[in-house]
Protein backbone atom coordinates (compact mmCIF):
# COMPACT_ATOMS: atom_id res chain seq x y z
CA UNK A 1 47.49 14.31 -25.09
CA UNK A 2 49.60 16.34 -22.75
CA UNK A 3 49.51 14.29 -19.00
CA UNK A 4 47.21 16.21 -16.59
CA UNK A 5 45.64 18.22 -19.38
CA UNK A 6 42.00 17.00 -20.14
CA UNK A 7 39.30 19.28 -22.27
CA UNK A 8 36.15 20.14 -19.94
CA UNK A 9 33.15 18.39 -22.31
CA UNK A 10 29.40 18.40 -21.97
CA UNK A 11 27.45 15.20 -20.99
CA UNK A 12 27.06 14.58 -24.58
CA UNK A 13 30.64 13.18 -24.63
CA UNK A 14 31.85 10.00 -23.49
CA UNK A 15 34.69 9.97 -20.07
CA UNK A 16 37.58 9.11 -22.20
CA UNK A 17 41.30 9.90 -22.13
CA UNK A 18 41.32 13.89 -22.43
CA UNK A 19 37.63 14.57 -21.92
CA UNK A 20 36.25 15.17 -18.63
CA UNK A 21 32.48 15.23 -18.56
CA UNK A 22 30.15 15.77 -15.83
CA UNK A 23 28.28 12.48 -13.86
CA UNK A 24 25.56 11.67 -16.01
CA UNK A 25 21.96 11.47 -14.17
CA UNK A 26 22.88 14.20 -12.00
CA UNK A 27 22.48 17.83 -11.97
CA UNK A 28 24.85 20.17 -13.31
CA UNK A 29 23.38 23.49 -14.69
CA UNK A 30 24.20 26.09 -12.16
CA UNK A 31 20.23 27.73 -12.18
CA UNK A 32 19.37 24.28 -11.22
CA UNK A 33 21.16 24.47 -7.52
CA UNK A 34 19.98 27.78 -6.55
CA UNK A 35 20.65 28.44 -3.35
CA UNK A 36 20.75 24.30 -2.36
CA UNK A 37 23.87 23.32 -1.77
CA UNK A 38 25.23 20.11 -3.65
CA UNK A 39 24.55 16.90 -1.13
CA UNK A 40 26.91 14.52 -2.36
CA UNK A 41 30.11 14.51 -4.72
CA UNK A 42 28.92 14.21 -7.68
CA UNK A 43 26.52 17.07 -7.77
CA UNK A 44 29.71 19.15 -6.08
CA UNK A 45 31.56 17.57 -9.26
CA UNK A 46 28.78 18.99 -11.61
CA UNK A 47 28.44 22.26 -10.19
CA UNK A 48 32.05 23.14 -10.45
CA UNK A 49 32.83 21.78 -13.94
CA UNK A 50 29.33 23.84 -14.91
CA UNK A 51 30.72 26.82 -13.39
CA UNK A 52 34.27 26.39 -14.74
CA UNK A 53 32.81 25.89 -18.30
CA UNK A 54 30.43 28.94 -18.32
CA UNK A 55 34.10 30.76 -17.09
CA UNK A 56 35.61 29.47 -20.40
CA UNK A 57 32.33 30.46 -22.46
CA UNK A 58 32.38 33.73 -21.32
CA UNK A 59 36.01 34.01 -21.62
CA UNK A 60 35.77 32.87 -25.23
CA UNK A 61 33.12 35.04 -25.98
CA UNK A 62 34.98 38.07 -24.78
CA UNK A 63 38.16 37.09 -27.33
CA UNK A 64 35.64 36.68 -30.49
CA UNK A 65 34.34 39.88 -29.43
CA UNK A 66 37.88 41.30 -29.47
CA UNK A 67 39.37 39.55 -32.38
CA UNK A 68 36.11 39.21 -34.92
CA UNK A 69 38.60 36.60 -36.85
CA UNK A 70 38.19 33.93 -34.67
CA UNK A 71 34.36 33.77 -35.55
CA UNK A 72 34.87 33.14 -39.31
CA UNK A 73 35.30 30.28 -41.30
CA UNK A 74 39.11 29.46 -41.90
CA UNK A 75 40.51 30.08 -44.76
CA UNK A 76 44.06 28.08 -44.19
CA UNK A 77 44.17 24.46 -44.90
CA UNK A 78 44.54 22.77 -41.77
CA UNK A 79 48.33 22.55 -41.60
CA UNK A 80 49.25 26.37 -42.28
CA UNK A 81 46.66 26.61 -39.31
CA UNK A 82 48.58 24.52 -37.08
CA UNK A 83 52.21 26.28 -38.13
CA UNK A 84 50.35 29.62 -37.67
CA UNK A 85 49.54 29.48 -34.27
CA UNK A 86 52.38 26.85 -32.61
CA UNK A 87 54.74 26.17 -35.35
CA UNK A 88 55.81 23.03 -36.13
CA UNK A 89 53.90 20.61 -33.64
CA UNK A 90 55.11 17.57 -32.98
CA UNK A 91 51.51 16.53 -31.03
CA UNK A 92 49.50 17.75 -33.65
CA UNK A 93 49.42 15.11 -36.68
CA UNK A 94 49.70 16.48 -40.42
CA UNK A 95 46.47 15.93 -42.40
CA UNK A 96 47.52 13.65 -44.87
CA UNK A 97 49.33 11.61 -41.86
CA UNK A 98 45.96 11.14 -39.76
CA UNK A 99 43.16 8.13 -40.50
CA UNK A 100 41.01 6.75 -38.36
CA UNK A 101 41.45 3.23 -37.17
CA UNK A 102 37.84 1.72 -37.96
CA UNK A 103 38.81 -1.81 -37.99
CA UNK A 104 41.02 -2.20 -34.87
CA UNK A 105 39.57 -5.17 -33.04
CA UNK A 106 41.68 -3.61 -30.20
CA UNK A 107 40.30 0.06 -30.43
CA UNK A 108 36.84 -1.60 -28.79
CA UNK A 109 38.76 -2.84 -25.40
CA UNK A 110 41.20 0.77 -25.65
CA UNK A 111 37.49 2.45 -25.30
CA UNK A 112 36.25 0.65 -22.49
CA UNK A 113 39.52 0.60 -20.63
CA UNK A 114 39.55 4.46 -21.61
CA UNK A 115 36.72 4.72 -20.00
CA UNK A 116 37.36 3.02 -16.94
CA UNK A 117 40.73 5.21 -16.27
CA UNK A 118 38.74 8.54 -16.98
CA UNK A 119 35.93 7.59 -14.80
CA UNK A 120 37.90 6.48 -11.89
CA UNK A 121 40.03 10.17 -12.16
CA UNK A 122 36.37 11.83 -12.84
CA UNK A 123 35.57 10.02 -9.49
CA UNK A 124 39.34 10.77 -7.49
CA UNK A 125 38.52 14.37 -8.48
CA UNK A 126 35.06 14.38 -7.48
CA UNK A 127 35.91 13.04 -4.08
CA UNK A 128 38.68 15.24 -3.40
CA UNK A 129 36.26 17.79 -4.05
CA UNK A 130 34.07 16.47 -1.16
CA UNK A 131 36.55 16.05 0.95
CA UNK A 132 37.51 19.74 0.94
CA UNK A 133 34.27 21.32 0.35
CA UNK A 134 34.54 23.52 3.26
CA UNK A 135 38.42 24.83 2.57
CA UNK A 136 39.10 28.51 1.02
CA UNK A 137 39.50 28.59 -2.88
């Protein structure tokens, strides 16, 4: 994971280390404010990552519509995809390189503490946010 970079996730995903999801328990489908203005800062949290991720949906949408490949199934293994669009990748591990580490006892306390970090940056952000609610874009 590339520091600062993070992937914009729905609720259905867990705060962890490169997935920022919105508060859970609190609104964040843009129909759902209306006209009300968010009243604390995590429903200003929720309405911006909602509005930021329709942004990407729409933008995505417009480059399927443009290139019709990226809607079909793949037909490179995994590796020739990787090579095709960045070359050799150095952050992107090779298939037969990759396993997941089911049995870690450590894994379990890397999740939580995850967790923690993401939420507390979900939070920094969030109150930021707040803070300059009323400043130009």
């Amino acid at each position: 994971m590339i520091l600062g970079k993070f992937y914009l996730v729905d609720a259905g995903y867990a705060c962890r280390l490169g997935f920022l999801p919105p508060y859970q328990g609190t609104r964040y489908h843009l129909r759902e404010f209306g006209s009300n203005r968010p009243r604390d800062q995590r429903k200003l949290f929720n309405l911006r990552h909602s509005s930021l991720r329709v942004n990407m949906e729409t933008a995505f949408g417009a480059l399927k519509n443009r290139f019709r490949i990226l809607d079909n199934k793949p037909f490179h293994k995994y590796k020739t995809q990787v090579k095709l669009v960045h070359g050799a990748d150095e952050c992107v591990p090779s298939e037969d390189s990759w396993a997941p580490n089911m049995n870690d006892e450590h894994a379990i306390h890397d999740v939580v503490a995850d967790h923690n970090t993401w939420a507390q940056q979900r939070d920094l952000m969030a109150s930021q946010m707040w803070q300059h609610r009323g400043s130009s874009r």
